[in-house]
C-alpha atoms as a PDB file:
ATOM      1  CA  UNK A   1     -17.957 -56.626 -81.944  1.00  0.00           C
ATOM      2  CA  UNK A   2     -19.609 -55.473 -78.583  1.00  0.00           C
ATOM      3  CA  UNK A   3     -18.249 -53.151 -76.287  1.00  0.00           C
ATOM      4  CA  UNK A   4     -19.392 -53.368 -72.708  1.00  0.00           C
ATOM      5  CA  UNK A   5     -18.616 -49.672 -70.830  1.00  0.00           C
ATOM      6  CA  UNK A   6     -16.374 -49.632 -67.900  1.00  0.00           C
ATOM      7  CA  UNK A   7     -17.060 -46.878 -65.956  1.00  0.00           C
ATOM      8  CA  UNK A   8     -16.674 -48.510 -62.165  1.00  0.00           C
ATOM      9  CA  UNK A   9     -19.910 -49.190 -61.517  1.00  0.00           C
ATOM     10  CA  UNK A  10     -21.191 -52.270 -63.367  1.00  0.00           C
ATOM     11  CA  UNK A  11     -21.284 -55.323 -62.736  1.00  0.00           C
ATOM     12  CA  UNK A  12     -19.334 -56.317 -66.078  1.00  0.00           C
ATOM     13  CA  UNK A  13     -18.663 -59.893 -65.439  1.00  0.00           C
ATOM     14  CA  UNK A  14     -21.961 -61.281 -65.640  1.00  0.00           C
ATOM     15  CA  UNK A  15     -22.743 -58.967 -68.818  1.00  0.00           C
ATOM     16  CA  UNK A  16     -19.693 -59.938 -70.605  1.00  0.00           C
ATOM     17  CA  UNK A  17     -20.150 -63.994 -70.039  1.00  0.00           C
ATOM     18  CA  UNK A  18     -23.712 -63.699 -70.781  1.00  0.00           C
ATOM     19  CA  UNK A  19     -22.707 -62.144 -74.472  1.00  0.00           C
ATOM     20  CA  UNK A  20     -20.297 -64.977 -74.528  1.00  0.00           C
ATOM     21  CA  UNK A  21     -22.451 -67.573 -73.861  1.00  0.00           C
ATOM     22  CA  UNK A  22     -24.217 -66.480 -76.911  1.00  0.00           C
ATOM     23  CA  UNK A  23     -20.995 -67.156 -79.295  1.00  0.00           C
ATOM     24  CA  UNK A  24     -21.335 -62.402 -79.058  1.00  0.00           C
ATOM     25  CA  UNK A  25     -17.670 -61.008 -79.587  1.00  0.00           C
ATOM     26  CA  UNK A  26     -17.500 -58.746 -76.647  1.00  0.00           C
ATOM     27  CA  UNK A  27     -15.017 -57.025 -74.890  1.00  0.00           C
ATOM     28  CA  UNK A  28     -15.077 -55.042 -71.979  1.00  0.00           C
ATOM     29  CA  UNK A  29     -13.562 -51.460 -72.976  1.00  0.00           C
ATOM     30  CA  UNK A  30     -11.860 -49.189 -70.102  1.00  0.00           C
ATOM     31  CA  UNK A  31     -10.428 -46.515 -72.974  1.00  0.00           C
ATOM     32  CA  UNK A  32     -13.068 -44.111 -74.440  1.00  0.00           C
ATOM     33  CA  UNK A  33     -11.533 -43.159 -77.261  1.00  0.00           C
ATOM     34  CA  UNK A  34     -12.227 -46.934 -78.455  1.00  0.00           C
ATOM     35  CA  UNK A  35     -15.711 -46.947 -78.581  1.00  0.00           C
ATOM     36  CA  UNK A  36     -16.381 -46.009 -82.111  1.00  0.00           C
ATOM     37  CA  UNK A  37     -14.776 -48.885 -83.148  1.00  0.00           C
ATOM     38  CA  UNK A  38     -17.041 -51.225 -81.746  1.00  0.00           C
ATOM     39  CA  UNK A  39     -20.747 -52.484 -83.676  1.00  0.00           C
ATOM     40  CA  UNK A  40     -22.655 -52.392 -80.411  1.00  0.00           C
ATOM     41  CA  UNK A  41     -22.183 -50.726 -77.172  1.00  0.00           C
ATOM     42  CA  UNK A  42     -24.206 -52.144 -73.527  1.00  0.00           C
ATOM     43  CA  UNK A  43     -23.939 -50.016 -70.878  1.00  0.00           C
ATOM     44  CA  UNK A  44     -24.392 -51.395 -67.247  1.00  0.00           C
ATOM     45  CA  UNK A  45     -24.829 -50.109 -64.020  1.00  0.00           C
ATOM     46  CA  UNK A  46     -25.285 -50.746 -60.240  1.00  0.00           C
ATOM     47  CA  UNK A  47     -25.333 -48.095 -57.874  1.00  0.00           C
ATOM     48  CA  UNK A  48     -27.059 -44.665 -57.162  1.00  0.00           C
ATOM     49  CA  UNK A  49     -27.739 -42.315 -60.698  1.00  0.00           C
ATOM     50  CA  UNK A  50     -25.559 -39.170 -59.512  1.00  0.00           C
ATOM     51  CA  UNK A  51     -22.209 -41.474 -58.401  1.00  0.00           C
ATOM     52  CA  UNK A  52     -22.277 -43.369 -61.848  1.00  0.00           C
ATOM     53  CA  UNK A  53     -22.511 -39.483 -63.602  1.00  0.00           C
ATOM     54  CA  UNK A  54     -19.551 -38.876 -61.717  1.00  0.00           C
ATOM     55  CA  UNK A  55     -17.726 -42.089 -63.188  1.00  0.00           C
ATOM     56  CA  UNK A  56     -18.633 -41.502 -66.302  1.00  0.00           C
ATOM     57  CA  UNK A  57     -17.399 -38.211 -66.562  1.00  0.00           C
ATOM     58  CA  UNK A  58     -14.135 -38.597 -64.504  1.00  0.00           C
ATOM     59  CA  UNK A  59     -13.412 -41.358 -67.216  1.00  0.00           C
ATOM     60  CA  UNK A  60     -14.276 -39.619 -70.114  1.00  0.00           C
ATOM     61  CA  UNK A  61     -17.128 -41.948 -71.171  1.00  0.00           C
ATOM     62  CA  UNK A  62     -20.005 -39.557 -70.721  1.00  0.00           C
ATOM     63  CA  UNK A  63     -18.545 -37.572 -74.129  1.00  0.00           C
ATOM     64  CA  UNK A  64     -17.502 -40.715 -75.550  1.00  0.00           C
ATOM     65  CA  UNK A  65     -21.067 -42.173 -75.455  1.00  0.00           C
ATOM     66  CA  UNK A  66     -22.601 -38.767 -76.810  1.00  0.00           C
ATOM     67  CA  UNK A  67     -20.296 -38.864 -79.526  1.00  0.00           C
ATOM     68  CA  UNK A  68     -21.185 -43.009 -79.916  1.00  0.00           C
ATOM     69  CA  UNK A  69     -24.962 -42.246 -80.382  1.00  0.00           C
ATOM     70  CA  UNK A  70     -24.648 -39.943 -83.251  1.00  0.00           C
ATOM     71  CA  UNK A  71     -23.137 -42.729 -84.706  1.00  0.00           C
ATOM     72  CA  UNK A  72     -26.545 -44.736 -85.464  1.00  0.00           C
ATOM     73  CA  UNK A  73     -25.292 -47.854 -84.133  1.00  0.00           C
ATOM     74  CA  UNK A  74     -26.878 -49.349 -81.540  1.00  0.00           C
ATOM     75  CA  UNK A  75     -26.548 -49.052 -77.978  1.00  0.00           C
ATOM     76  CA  UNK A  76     -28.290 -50.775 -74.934  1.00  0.00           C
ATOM     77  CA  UNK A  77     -28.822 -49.736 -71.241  1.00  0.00           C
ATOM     78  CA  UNK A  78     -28.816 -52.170 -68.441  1.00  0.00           C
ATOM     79  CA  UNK A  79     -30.581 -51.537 -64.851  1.00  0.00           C
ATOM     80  CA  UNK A  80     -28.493 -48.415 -63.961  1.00  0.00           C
ATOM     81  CA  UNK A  81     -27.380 -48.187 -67.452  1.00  0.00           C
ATOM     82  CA  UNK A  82     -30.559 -47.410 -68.699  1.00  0.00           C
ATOM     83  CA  UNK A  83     -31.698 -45.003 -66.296  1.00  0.00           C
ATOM     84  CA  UNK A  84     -28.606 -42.702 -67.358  1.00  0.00           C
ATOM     85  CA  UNK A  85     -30.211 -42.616 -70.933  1.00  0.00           C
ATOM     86  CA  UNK A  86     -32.575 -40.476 -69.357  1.00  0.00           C
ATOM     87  CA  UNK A  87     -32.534 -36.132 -68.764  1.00  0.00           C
ATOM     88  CA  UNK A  88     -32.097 -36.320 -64.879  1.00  0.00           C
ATOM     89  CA  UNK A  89     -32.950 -38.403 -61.807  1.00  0.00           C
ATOM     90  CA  UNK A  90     -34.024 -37.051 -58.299  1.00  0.00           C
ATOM     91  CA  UNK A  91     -32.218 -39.967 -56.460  1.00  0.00           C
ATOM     92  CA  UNK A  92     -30.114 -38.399 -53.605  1.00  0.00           C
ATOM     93  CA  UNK A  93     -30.944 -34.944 -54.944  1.00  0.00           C
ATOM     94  CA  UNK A  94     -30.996 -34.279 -58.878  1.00  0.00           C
ATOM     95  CA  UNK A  95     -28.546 -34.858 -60.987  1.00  0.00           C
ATOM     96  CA  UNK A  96     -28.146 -34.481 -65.077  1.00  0.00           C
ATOM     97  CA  UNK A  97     -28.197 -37.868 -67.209  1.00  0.00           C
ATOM     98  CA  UNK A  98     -26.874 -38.553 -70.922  1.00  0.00           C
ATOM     99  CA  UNK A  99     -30.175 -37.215 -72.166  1.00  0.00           C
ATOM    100  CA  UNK A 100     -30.153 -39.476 -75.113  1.00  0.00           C
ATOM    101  CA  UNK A 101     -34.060 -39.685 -74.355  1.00  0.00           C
ATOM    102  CA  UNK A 102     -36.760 -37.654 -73.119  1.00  0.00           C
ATOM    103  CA  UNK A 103     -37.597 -38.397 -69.559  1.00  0.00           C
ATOM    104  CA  UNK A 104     -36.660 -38.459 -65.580  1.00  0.00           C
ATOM    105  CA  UNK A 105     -36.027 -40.909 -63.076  1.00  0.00           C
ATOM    106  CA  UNK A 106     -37.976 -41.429 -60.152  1.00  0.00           C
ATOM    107  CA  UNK A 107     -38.558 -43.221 -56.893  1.00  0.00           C
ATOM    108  CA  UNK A 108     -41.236 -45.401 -57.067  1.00  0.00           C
ATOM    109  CA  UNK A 109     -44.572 -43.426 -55.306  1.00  0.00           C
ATOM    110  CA  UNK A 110     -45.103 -45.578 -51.773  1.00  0.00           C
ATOM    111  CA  UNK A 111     -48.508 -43.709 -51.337  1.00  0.00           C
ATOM    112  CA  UNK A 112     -49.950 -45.048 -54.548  1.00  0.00           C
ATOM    113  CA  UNK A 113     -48.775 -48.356 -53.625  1.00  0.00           C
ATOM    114  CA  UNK A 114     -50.343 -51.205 -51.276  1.00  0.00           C
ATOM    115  CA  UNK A 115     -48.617 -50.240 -47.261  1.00  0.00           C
ATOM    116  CA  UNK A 116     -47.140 -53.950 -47.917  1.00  0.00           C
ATOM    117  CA  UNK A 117     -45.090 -53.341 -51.088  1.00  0.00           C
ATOM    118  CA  UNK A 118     -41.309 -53.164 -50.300  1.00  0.00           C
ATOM    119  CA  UNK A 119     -39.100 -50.401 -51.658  1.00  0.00           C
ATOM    120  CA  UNK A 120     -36.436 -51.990 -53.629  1.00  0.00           C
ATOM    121  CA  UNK A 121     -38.297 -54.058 -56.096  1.00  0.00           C
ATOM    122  CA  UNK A 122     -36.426 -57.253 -55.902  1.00  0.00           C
ATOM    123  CA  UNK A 123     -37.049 -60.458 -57.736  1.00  0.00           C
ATOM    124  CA  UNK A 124     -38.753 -62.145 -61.070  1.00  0.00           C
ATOM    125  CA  UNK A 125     -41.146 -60.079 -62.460  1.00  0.00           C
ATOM    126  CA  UNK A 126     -43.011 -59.982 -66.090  1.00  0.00           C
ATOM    127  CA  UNK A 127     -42.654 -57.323 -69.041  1.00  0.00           C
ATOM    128  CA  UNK A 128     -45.655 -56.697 -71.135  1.00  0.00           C
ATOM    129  CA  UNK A 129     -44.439 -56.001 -74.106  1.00  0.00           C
ATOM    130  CA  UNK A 130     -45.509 -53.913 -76.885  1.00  0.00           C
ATOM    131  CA  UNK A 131     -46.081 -54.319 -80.828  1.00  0.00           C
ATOM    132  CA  UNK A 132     -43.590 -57.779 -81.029  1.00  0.00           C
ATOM    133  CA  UNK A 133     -40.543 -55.284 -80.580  1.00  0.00           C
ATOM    134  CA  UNK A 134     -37.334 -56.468 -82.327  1.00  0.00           C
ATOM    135  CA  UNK A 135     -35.893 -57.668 -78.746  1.00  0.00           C
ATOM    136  CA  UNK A 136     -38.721 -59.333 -77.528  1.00  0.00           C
ATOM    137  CA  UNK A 137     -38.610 -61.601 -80.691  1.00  0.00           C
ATOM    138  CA  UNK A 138     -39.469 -65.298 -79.679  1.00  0.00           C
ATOM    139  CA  UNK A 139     -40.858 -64.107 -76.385  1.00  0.00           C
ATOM    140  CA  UNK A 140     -44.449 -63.214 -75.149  1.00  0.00           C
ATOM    141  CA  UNK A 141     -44.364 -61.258 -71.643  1.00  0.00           C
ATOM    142  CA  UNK A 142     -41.124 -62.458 -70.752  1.00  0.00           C
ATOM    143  CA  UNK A 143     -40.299 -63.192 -66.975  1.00  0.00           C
ATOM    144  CA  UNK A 144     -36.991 -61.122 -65.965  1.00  0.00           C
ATOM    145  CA  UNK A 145     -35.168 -60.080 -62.810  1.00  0.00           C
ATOM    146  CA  UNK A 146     -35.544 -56.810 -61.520  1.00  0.00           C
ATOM    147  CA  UNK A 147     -33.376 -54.856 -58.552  1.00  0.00           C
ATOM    148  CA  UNK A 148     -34.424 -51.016 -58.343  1.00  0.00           C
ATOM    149  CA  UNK A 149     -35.925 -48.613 -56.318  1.00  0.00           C
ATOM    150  CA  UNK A 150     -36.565 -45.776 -58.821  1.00  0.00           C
ATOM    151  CA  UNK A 151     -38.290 -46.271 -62.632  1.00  0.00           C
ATOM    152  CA  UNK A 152     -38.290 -43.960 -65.773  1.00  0.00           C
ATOM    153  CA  UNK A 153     -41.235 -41.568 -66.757  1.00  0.00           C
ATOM    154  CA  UNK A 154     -41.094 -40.841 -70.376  1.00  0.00           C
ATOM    155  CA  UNK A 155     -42.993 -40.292 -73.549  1.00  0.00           C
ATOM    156  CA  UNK A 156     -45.504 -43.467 -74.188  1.00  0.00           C
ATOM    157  CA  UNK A 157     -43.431 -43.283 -77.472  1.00  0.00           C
ATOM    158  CA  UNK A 158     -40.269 -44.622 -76.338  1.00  0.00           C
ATOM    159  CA  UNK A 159     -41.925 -47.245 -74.415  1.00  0.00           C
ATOM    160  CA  UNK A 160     -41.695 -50.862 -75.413  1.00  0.00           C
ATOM    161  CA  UNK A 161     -42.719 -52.730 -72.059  1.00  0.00           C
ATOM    162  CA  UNK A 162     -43.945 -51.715 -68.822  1.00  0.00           C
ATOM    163  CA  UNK A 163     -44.159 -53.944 -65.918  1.00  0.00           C
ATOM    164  CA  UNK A 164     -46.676 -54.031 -62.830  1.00  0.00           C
ATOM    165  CA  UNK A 165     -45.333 -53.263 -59.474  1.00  0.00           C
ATOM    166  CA  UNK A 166     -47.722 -51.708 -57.163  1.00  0.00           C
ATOM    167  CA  UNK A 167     -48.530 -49.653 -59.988  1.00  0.00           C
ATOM    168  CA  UNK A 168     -47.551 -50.165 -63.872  1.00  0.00           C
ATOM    169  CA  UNK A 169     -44.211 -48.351 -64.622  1.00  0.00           C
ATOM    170  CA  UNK A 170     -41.886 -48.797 -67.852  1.00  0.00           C
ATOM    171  CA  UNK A 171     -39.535 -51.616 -68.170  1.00  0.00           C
ATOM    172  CA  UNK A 172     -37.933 -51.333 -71.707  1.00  0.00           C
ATOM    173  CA  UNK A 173     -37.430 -48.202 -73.777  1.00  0.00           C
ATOM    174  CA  UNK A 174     -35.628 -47.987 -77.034  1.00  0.00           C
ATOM    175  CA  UNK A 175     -35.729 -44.407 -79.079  1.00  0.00           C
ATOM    176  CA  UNK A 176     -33.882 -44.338 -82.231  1.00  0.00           C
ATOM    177  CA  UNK A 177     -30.483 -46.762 -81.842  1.00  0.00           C
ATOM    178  CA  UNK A 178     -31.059 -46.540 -78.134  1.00  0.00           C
ATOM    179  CA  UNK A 179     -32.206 -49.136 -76.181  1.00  0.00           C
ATOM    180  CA  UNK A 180     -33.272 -49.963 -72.385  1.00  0.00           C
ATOM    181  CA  UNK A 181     -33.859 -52.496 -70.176  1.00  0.00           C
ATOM    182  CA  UNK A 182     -34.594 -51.854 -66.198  1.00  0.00           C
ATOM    183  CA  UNK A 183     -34.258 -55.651 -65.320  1.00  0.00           C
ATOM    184  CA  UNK A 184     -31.253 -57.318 -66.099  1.00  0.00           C
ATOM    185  CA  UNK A 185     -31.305 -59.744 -68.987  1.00  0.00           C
ATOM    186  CA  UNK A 186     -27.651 -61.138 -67.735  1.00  0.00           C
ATOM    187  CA  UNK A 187     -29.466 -62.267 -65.022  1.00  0.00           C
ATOM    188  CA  UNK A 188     -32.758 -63.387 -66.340  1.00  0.00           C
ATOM    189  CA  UNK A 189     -31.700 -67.019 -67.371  1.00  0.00           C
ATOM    190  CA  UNK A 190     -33.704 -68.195 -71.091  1.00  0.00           C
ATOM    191  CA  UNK A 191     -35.554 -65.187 -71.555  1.00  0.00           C
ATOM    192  CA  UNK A 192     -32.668 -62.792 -70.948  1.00  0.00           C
ATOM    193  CA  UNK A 193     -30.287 -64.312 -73.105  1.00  0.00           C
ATOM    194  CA  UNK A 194     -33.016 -64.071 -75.811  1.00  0.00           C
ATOM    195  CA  UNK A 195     -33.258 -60.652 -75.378  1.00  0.00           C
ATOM    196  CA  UNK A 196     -29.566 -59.929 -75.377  1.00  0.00           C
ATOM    197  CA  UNK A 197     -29.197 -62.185 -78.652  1.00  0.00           C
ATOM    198  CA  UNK A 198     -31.741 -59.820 -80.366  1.00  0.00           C
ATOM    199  CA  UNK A 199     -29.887 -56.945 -79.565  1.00  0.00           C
ATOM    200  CA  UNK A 200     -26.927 -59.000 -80.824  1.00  0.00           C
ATOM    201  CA  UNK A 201     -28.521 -59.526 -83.821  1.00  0.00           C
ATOM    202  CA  UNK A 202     -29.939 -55.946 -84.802  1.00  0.00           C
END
């Protein structure tokens, strides 16, 4: 059974008929107190870093999660979602993430970047990936769709893809039972449902 977080700022529609389409048991859970009970947790996100923070601590999900993670089982950040893995972000000031793993959020660097590259990165875009990681089983540099304007900076250790825009940045983390994805698999047609089945079938 997968749980997919409500917190008010994802877009849980698209997330929840995507783990559908794959035959995935998945229900979208509001109540905090019921995440234990569920095998697999995604967590979504659209928005800025420090009003989803907000959300999930006026709903009582930022404990919840905490408490999730100890757990072992696994857990997967979307977009958003994934970025609130992370220590902090400086987006609209800084705010505090989850801190499940090592790193910071930031906007992507326009000076190190060619004058024409536009601020968000929008569209289809590759992931190298790294080592045949679990998730990327049955797919070689995947093609996925990306919508961000800020990317992680974290230990090379929890990096499983990184993606070239402007300048390489990291695309997929996964630390212990925690995993991340900055484009959106839901989204991503073929290769995104593959990924999402993986996770599925950890």
């Amino acid at each position: 059974m997968i749980g997919i977080i409500n917190y008010n700022m994802g877009n849980l529609a698209s997330v929840y008929n995507a783990c559908h389409l794959l035959d995935g048991d998945a229900q979208i859970v509001s109540d905090p107190s019921k995440l234990n009970e569920y095998d697999k947790l995604i967590l979504p996100g659209v928005g800025a870093f420090g009003d989803a923070m907000e959300h999930l601590i006026q709903t009582g999900m930022k404990d919840a999660i905490l408490e999730y993670a100890k757990t072992g089982k696994a857990m997967l950040g979307i977009c958003l979602g994934m970025q609130l893995l992370f220590e902090s972000s400086n987006e609209f000031g800084e705010h505090a993430g989850l801190g499940l793993i090592d790193g910071h959020i930031v906007k992507f660097d326009k000076e190190n970047m060619h004058e024409d590259t536009k601020i968000p990165h929008v569209g289809w875009n590759v992931i190298k990936t790294k080592d045949d990681h679990t998730l990327f089983e049955g797919l070689e540099d995947p093609y996925l769709y990306f919508v961000h304007s800020y990317h992680v900076q974290t230990d090379p250790k929890n990096v499983i893809g990184k993606t070239e825009y402007g300048y390489e940045f990291v695309s997929a983390v996964h630390k212990n039972n925690i995993y991340g994805f900055q484009p959106h698999p839901e989204k991503s047609h073929e290769n995104g449902l593959k990924i999402l089945k993986n996770f599925i079938n950890l």
